[in-house]
N, C-alpha and C. Protein backbone atom coordinates (compact mmCIF):
# COMPACT_ATOMS: atom_id res chain seq x y z
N UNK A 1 86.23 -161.41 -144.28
CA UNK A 1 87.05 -160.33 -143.80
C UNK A 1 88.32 -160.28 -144.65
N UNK A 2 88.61 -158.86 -144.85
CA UNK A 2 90.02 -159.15 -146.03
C UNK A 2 90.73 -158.25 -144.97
N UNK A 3 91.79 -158.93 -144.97
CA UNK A 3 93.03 -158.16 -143.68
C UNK A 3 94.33 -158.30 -145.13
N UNK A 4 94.93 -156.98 -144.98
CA UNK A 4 95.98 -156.74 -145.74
C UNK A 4 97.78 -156.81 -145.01
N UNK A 5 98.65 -157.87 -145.47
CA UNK A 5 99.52 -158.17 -144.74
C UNK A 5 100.31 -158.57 -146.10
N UNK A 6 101.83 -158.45 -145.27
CA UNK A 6 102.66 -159.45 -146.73
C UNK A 6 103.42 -160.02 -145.43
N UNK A 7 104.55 -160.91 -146.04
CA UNK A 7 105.64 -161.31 -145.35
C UNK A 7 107.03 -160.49 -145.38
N UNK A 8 107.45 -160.22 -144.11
CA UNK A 8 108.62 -159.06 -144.31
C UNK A 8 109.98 -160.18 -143.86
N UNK A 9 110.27 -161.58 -144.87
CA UNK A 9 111.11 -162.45 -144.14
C UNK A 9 112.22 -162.19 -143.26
N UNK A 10 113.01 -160.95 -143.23
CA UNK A 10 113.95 -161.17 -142.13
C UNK A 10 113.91 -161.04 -140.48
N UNK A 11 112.29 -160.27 -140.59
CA UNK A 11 111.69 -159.91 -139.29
C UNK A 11 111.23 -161.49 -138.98
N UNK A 12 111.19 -161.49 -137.33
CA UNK A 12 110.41 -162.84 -136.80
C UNK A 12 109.15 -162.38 -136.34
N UNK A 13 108.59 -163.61 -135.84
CA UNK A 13 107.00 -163.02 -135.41
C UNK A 13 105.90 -161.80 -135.77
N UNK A 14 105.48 -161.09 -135.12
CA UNK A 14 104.40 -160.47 -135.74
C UNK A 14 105.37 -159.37 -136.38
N UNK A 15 106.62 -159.04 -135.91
CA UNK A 15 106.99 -158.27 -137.09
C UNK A 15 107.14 -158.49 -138.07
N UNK A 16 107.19 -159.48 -138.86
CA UNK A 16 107.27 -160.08 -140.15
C UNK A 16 106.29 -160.03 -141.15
N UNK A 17 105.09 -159.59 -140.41
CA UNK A 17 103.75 -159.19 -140.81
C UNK A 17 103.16 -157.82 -140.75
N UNK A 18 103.72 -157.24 -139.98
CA UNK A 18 103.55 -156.04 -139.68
C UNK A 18 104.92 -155.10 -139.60
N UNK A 19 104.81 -153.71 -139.26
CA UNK A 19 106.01 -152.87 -138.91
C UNK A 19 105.80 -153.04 -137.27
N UNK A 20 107.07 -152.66 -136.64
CA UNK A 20 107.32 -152.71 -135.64
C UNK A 20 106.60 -152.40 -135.06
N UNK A 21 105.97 -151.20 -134.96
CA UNK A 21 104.88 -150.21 -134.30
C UNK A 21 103.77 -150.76 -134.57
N UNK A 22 103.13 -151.19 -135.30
CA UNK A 22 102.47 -151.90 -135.48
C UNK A 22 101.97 -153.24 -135.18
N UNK A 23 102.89 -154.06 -134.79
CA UNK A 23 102.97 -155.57 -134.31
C UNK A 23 103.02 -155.12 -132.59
N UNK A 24 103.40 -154.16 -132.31
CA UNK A 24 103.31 -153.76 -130.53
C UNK A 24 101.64 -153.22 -130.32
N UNK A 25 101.59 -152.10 -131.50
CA UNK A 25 100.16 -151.95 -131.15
C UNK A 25 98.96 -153.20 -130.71
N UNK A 26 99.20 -154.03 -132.12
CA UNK A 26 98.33 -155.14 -131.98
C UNK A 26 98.18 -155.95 -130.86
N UNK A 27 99.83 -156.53 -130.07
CA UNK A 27 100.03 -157.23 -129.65
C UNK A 27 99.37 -156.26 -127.92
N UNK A 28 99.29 -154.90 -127.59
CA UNK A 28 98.27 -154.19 -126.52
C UNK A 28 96.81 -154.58 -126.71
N UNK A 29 96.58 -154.24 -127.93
CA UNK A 29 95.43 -154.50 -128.17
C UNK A 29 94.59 -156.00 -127.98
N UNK A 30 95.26 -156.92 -128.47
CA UNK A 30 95.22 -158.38 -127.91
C UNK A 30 95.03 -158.60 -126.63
N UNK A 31 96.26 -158.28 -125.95
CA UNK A 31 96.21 -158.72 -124.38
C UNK A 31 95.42 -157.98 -123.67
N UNK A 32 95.01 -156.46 -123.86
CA UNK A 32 94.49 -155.90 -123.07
C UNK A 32 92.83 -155.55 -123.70
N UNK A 33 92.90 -155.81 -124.97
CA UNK A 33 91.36 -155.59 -125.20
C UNK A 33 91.28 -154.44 -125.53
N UNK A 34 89.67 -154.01 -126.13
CA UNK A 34 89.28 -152.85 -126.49
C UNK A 34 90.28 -151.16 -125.99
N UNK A 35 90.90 -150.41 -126.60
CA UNK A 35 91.21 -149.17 -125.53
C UNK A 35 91.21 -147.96 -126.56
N UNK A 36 90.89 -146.86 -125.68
CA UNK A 36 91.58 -145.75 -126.69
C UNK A 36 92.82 -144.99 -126.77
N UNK A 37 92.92 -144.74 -127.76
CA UNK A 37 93.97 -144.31 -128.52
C UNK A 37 95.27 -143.10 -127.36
N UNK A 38 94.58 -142.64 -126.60
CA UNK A 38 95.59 -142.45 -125.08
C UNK A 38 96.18 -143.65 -124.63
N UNK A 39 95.28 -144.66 -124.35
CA UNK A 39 95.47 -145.47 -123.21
C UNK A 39 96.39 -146.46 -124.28
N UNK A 40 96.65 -146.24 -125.27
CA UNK A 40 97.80 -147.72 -126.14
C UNK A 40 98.95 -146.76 -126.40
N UNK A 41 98.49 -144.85 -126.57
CA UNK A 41 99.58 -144.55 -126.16
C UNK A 41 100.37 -144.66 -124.91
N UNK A 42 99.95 -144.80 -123.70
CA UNK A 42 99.85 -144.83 -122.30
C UNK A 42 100.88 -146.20 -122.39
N UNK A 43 100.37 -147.44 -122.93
CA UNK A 43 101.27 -148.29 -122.92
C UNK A 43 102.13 -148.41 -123.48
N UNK A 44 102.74 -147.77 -124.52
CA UNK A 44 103.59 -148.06 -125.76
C UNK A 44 104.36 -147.08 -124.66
N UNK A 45 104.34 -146.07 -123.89
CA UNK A 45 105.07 -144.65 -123.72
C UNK A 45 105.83 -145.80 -122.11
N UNK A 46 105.55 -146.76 -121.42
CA UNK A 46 105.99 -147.70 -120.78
C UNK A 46 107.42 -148.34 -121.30
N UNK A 47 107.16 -148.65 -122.49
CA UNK A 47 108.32 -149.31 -123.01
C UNK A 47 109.18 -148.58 -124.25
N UNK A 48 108.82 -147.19 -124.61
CA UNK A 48 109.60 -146.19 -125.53
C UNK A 48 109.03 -144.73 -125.43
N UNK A 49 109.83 -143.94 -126.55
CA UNK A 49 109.83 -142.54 -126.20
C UNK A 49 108.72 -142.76 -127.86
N UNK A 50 107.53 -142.34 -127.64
CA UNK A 50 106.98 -142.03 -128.73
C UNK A 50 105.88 -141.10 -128.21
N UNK A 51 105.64 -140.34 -130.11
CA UNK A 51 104.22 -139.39 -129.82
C UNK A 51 103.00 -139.83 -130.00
N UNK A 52 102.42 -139.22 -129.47
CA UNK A 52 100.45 -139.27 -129.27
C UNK A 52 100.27 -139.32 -130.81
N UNK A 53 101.19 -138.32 -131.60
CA UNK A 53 100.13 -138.31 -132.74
C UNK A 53 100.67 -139.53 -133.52
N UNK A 54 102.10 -140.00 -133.41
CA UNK A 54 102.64 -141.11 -134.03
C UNK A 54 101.54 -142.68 -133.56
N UNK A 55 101.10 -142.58 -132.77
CA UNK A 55 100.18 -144.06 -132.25
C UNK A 55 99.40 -143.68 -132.89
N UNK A 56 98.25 -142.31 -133.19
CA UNK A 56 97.51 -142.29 -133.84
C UNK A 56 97.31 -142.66 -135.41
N UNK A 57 98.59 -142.34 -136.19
CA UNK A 57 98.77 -142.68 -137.21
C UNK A 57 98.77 -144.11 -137.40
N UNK A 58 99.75 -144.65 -136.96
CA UNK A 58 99.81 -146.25 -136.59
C UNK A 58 98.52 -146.89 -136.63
N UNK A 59 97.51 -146.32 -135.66
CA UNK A 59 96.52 -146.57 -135.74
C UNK A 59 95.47 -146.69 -136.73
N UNK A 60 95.58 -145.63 -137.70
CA UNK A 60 94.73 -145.15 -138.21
C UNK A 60 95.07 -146.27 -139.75
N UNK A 61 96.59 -146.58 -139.98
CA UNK A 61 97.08 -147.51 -140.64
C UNK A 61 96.59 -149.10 -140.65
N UNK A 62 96.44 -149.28 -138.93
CA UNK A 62 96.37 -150.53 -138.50
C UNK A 62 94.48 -150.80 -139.08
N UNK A 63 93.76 -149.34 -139.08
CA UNK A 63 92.19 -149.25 -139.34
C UNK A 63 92.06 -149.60 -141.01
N UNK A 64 93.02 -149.28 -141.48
CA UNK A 64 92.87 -149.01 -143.21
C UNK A 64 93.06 -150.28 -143.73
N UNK A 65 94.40 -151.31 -143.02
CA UNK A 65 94.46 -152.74 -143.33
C UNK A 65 93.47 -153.58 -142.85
N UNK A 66 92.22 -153.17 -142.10
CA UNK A 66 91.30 -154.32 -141.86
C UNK A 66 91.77 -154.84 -140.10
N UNK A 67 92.93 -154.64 -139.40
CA UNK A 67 92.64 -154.98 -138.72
C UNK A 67 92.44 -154.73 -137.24
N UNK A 68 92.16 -152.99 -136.76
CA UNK A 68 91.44 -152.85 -135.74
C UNK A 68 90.20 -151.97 -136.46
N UNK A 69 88.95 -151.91 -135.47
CA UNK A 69 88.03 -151.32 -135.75
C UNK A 69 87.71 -149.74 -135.09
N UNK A 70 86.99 -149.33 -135.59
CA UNK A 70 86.73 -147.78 -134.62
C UNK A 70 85.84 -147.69 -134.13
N UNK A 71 85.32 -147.52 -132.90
CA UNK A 71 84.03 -147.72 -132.36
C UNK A 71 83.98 -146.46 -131.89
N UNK A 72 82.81 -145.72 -131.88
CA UNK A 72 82.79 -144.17 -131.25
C UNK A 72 81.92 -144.22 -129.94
N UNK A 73 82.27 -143.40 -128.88
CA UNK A 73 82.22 -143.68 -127.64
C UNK A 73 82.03 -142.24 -127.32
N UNK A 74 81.47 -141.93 -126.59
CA UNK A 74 81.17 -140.48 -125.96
C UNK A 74 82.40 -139.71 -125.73
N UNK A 75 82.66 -138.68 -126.73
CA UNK A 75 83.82 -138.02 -127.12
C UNK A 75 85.03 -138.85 -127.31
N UNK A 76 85.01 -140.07 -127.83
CA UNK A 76 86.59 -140.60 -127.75
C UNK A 76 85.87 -141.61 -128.54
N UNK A 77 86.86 -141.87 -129.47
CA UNK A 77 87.16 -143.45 -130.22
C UNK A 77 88.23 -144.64 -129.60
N UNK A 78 86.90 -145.55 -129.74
CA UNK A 78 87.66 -146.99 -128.94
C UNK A 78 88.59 -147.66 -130.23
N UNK A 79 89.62 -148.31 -129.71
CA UNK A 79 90.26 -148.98 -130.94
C UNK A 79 90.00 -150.84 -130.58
N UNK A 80 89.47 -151.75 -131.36
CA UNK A 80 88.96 -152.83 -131.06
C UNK A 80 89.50 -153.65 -132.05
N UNK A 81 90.59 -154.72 -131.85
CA UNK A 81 90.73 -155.84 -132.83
C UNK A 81 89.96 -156.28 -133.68
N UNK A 82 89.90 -156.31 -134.92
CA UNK A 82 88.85 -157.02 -135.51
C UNK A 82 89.18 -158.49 -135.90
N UNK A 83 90.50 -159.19 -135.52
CA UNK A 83 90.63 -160.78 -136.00
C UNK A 83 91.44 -160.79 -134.41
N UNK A 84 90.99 -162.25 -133.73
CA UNK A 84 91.85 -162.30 -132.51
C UNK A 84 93.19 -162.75 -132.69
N UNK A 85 93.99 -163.07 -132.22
CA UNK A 85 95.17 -163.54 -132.18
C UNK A 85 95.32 -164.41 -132.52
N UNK A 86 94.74 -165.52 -132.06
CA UNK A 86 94.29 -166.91 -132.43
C UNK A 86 94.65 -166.63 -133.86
N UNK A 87 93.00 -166.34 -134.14
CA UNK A 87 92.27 -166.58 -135.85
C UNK A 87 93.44 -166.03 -136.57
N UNK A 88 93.91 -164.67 -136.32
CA UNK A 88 94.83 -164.28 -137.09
C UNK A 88 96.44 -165.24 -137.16
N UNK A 89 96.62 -166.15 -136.47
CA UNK A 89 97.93 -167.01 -136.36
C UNK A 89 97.33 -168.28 -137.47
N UNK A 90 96.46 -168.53 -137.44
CA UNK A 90 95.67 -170.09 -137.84
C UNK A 90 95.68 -169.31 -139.48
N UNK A 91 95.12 -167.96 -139.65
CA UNK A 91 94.74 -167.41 -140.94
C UNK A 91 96.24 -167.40 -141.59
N UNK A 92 97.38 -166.69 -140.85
CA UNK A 92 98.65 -166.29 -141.95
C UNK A 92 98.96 -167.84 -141.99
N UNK A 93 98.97 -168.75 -141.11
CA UNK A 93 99.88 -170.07 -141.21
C UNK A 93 99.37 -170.82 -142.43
N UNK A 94 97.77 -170.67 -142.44
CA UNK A 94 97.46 -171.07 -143.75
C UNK A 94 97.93 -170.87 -145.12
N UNK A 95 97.46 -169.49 -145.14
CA UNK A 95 97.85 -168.58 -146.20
C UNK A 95 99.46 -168.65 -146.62
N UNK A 96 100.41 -168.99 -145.81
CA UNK A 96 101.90 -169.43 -146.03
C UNK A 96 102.09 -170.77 -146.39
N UNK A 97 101.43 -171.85 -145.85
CA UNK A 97 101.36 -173.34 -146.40
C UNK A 97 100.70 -173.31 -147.48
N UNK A 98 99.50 -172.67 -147.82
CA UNK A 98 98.93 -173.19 -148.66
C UNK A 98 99.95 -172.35 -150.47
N UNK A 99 100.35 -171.75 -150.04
CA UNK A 99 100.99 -170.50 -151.02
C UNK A 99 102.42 -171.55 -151.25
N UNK A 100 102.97 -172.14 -150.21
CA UNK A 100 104.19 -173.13 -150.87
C UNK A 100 103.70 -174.23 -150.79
N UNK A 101 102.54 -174.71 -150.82
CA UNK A 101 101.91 -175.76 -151.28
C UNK A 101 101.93 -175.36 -153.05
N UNK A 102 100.83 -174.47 -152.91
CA UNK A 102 100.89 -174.40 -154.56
C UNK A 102 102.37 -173.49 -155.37
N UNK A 103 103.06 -173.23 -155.16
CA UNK A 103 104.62 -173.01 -155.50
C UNK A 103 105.14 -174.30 -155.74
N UNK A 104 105.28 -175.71 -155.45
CA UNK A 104 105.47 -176.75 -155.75
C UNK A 104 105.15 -178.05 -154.14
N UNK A 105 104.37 -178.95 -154.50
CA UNK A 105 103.94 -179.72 -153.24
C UNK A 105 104.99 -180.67 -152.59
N UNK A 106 105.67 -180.83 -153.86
CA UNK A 106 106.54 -181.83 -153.34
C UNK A 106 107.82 -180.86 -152.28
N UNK A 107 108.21 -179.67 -152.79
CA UNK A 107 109.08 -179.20 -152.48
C UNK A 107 108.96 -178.70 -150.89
N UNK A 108 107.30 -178.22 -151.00
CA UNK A 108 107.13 -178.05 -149.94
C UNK A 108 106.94 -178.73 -148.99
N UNK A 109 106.72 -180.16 -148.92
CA UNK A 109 106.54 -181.07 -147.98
C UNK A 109 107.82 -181.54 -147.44
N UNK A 110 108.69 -181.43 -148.29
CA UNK A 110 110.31 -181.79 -148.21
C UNK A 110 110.98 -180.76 -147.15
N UNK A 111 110.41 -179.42 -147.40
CA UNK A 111 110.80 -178.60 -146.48
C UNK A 111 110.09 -178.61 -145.26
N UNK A 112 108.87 -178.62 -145.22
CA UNK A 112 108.21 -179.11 -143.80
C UNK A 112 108.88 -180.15 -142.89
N UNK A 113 109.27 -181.53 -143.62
CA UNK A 113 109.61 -182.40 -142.99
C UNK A 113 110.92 -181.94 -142.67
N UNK A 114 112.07 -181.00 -143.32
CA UNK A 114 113.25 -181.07 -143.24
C UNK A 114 113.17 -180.65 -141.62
N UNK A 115 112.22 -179.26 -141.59
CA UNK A 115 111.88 -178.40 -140.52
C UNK A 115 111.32 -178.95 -139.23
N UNK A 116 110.61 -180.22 -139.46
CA UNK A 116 110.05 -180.78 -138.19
C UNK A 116 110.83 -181.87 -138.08
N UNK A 117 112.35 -182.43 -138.87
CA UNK A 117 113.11 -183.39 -138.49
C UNK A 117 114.35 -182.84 -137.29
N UNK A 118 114.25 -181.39 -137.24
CA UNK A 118 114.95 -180.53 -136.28
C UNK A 118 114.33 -180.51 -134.97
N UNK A 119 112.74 -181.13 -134.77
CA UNK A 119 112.24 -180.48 -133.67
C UNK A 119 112.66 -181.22 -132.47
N UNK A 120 111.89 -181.26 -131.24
CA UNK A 120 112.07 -181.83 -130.07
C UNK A 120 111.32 -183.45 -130.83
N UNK A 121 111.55 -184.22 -130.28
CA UNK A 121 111.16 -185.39 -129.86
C UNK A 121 109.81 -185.87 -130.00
N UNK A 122 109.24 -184.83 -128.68
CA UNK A 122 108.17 -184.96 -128.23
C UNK A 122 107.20 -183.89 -129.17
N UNK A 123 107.78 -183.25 -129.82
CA UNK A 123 106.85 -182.46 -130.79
C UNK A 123 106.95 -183.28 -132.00
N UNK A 124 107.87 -184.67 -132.90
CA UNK A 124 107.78 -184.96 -133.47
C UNK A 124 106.61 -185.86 -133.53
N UNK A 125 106.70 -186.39 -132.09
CA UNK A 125 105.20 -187.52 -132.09
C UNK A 125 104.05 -186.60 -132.04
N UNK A 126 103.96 -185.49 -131.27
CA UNK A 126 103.09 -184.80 -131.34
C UNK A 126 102.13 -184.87 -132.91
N UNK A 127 102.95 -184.59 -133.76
CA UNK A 127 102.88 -184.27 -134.98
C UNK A 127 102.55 -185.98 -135.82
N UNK A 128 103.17 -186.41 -135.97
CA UNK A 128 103.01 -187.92 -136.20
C UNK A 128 101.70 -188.64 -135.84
N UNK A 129 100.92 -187.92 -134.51
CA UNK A 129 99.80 -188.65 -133.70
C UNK A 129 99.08 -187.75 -134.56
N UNK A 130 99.26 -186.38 -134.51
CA UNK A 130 98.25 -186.15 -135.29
C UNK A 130 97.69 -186.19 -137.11
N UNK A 131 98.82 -186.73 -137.42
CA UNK A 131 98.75 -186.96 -139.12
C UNK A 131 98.10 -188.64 -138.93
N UNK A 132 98.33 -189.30 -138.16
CA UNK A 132 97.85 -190.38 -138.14
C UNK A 132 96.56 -190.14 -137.78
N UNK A 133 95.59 -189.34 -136.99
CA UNK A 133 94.64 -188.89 -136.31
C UNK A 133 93.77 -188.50 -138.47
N UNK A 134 94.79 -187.94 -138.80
CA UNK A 134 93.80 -187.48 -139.98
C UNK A 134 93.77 -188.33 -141.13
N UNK A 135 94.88 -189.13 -140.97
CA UNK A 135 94.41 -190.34 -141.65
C UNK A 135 93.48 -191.06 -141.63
N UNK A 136 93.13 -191.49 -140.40
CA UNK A 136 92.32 -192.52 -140.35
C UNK A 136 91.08 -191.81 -140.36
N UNK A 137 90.77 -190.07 -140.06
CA UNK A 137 89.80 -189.33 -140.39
C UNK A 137 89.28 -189.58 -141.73
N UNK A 138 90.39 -189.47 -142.94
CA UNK A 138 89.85 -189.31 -144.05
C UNK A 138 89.36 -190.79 -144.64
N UNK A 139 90.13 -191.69 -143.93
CA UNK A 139 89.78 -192.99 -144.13
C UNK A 139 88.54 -193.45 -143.57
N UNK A 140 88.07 -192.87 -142.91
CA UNK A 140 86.73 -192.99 -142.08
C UNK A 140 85.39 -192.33 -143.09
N UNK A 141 86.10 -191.67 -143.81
CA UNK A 141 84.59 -190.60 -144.61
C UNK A 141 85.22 -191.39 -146.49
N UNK A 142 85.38 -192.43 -146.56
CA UNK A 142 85.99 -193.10 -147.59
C UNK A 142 85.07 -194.20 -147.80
């Protein structure tokens, strides 16, 4: 599957990946599943003043990058995620480590650690249990 995205760094979360309108669409579409193109206007029109034909566009944007699908339905098109939330969080986190992985390894590990020497406590062992967990993984197939 090729899903088209960049990083927009000053935005957080899915806006950073998406435009605004766009990261709300998705984020209906996620929680609520399959709908059509009324019914995400229906929700978006809950929390702002926007048009029918503006979601449609959005939409039709969100279809061209790979990541909802169009399913045709007796007079109406369904709009359907094509990567879940999940996959799509696991896919960019990669695609960002592995990209300042190869930008320089050392630099990037320096910054990882700088970043998880800030965390809670209990997320540091978190993290610690599990690098030890893959140690002894790789040491196991050795």
């Amino acid at each position: 599957m090729r899903l088209r995205f960049k990083l927009n760094a000053p935005n957080k979360g899915l806006k950073a990946l998406f435009g605004e309108l766009e990261a709300e669409i998705m984020e209906i579409l996620w929680e609520k599943g399959p709908l059509k193109g009324r019914e995400i206007f229906e929700e978006m029109g809950r929390k702002r003043k926007i048009a029918y034909t503006t979601v449609l566009t959005v939409l039709d944007r969100l279809s061209k990058k790979g990541f909802i699908k169009k399913q045709k339905d007796v007079g109406s098109i369904i709009f359907v995620p094509s990567i879940s939330k999940k996959d799509f969080q696991v896919l960019v986190t990669d695609r960002l480590i592995r990209g300042a992985i190869d930008i320089s390894e050392d630099l990037a590990i320096s910054a990882f650690l700088d970043i998880f020497s800030k965390m809670d406590t209990d997320k540091i062992e978190k993290l610690t249990k599990f690098i030890e967990e893959k140690i002894n993984e790789k040491n196991k197939n050795y």
